[in-house]
N, C-alpha and C. Protein backbone atom coordinates (compact mmCIF):
# COMPACT_ATOMS: atom_id res chain seq x y z
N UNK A 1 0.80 -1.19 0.00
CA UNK A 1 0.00 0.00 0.00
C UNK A 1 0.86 1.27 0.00
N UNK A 2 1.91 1.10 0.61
CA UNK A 2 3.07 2.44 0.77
C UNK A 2 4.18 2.00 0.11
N UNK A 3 4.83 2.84 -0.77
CA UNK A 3 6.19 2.79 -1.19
C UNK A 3 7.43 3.41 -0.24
N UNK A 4 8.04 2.83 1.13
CA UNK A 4 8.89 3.84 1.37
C UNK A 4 10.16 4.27 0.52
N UNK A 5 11.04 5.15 0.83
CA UNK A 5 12.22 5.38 -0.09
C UNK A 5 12.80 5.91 0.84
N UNK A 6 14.16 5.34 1.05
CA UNK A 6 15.12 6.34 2.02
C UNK A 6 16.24 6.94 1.24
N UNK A 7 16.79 8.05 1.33
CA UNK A 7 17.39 8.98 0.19
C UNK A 7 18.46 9.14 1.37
N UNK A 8 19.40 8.43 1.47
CA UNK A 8 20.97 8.84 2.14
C UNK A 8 22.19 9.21 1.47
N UNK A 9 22.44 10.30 2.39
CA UNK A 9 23.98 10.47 2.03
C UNK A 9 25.17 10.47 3.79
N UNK A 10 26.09 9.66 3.17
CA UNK A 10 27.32 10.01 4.24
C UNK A 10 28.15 10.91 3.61
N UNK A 11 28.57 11.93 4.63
CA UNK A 11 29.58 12.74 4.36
C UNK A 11 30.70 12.15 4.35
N UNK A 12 31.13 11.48 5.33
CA UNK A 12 31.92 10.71 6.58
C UNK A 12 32.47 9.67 4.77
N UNK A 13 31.78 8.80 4.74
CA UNK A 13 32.20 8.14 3.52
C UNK A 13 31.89 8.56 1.80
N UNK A 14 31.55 9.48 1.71
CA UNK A 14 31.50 10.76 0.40
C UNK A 14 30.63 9.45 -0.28
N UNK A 15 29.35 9.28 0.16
CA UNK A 15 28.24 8.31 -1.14
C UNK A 15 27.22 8.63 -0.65
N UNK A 16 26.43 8.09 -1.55
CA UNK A 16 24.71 8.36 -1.67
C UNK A 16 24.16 6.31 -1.51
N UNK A 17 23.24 6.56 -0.73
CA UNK A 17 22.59 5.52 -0.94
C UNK A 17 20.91 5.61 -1.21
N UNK A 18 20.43 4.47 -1.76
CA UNK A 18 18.69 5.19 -2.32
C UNK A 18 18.06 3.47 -1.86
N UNK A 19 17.17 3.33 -0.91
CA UNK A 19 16.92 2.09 -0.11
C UNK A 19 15.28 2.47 -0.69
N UNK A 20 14.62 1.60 -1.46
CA UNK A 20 13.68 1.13 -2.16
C UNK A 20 12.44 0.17 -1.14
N UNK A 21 11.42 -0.05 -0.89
CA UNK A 21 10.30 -0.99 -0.30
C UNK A 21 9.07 -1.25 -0.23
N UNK A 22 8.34 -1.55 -0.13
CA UNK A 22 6.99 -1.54 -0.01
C UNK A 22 6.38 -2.15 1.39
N UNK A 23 5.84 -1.43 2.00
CA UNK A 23 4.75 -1.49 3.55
C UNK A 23 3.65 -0.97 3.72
N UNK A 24 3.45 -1.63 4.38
CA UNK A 24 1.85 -1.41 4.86
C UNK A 24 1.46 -1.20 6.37
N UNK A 25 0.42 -1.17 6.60
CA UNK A 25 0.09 -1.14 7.84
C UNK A 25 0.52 -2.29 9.27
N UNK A 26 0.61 -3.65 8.36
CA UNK A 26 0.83 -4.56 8.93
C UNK A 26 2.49 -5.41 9.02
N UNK A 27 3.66 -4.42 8.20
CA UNK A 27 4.76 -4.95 7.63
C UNK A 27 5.46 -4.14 8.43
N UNK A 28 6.52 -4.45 8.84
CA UNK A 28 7.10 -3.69 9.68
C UNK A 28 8.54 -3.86 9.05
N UNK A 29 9.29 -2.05 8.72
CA UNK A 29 10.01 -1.86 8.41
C UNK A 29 11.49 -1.83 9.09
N UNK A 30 12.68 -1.97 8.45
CA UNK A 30 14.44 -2.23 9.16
C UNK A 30 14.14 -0.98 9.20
N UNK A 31 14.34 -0.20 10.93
CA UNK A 31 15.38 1.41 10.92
C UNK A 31 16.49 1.45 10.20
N UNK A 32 16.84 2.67 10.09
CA UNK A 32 18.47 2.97 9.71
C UNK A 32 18.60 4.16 10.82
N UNK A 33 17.70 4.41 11.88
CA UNK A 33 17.98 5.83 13.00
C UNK A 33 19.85 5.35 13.38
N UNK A 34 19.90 3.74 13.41
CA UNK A 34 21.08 3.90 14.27
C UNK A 34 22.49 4.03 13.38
N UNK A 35 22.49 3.65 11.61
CA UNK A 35 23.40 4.52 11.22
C UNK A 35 23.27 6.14 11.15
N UNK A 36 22.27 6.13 10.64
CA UNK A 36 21.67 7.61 10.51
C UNK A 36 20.99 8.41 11.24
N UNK A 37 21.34 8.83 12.53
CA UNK A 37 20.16 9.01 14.13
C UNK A 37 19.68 10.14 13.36
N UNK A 38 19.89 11.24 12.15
CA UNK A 38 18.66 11.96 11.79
C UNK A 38 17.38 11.30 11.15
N UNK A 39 17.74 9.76 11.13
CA UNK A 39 16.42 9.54 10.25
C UNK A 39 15.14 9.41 11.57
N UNK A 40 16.01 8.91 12.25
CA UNK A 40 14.55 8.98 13.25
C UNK A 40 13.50 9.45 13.57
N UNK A 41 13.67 11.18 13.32
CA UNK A 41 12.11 12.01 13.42
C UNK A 41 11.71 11.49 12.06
N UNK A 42 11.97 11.26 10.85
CA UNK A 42 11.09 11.04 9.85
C UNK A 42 10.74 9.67 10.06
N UNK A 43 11.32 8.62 10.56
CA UNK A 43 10.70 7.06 10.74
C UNK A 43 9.60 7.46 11.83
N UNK A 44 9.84 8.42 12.80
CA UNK A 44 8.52 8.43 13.83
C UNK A 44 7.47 9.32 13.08
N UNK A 45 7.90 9.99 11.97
CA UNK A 45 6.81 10.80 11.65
C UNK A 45 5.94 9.84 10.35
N UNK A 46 6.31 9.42 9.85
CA UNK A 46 6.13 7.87 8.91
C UNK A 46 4.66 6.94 9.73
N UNK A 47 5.52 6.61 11.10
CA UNK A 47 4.67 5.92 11.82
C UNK A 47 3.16 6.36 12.22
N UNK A 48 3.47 7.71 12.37
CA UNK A 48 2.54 8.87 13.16
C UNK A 48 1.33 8.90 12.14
N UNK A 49 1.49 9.01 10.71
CA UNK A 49 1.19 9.49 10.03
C UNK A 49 0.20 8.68 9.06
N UNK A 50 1.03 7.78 9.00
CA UNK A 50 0.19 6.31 7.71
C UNK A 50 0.69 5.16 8.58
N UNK A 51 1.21 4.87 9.61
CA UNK A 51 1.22 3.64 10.52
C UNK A 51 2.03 2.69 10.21
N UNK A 52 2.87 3.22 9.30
CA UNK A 52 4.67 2.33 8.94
C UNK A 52 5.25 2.14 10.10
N UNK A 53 5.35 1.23 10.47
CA UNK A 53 6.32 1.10 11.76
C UNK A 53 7.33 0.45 11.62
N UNK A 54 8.66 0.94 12.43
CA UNK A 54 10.02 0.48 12.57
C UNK A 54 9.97 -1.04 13.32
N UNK A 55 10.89 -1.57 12.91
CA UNK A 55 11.21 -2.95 14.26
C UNK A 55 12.02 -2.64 15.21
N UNK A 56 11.88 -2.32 16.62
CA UNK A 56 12.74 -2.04 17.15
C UNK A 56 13.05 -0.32 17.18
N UNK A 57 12.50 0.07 16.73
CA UNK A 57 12.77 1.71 16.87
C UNK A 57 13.13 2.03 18.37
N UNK A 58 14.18 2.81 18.56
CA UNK A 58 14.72 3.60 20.21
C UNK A 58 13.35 4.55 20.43
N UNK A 59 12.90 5.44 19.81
CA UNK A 59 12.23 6.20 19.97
C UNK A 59 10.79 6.36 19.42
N UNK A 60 9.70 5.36 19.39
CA UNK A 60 8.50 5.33 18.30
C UNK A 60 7.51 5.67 19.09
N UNK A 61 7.30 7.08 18.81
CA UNK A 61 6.40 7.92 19.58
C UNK A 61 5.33 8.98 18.54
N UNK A 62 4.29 9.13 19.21
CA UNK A 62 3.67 10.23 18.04
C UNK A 62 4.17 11.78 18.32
N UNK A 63 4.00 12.27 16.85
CA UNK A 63 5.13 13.56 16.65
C UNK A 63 4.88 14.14 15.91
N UNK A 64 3.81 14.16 15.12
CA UNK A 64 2.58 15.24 14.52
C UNK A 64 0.98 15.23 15.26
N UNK A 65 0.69 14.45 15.66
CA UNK A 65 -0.90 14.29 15.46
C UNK A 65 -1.19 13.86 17.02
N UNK A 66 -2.45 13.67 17.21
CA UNK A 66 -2.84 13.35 18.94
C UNK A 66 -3.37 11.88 18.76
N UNK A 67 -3.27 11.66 19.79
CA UNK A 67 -3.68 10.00 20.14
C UNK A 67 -4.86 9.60 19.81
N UNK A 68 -6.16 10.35 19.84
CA UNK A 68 -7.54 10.12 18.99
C UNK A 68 -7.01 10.27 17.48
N UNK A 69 -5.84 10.85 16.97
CA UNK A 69 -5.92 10.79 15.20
C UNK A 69 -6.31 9.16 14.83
């Protein structure tokens, strides 16, 4: 039902990476917060939002919307 796409770059190692998937409500997606700890507000905002959820996320909390959304 969802296409995610993660669009990385390391400075640290001068490359781009482009991580391709498909999820749903019920599929639960690999983080990358712990190479990349900026991805984290967008994996919690992902979750918040259309109900993609991480496995294991450090931090999977809501971060746009209220608990009746």
């Amino acid at each position: 039902r969802f296409e995610v796409v993660y669009n990385l770059l390391s400075t640290r190692y001068n490359s781009r990476i482009r991580v391709q998937t498909s999820a749903d409500e019920v599929t639960r997606i690999s983080p990358v917060v712990s190479l990349f700890p900026s991805a984290g507000r967008w994996e919690r905002e992902v979750w918040d939002m259309f109900g993609v959820s991480s496995i294991n996320h450090p931090d999977l909390r809501r971060i746009s919307t209220d608990h009746g959304f």
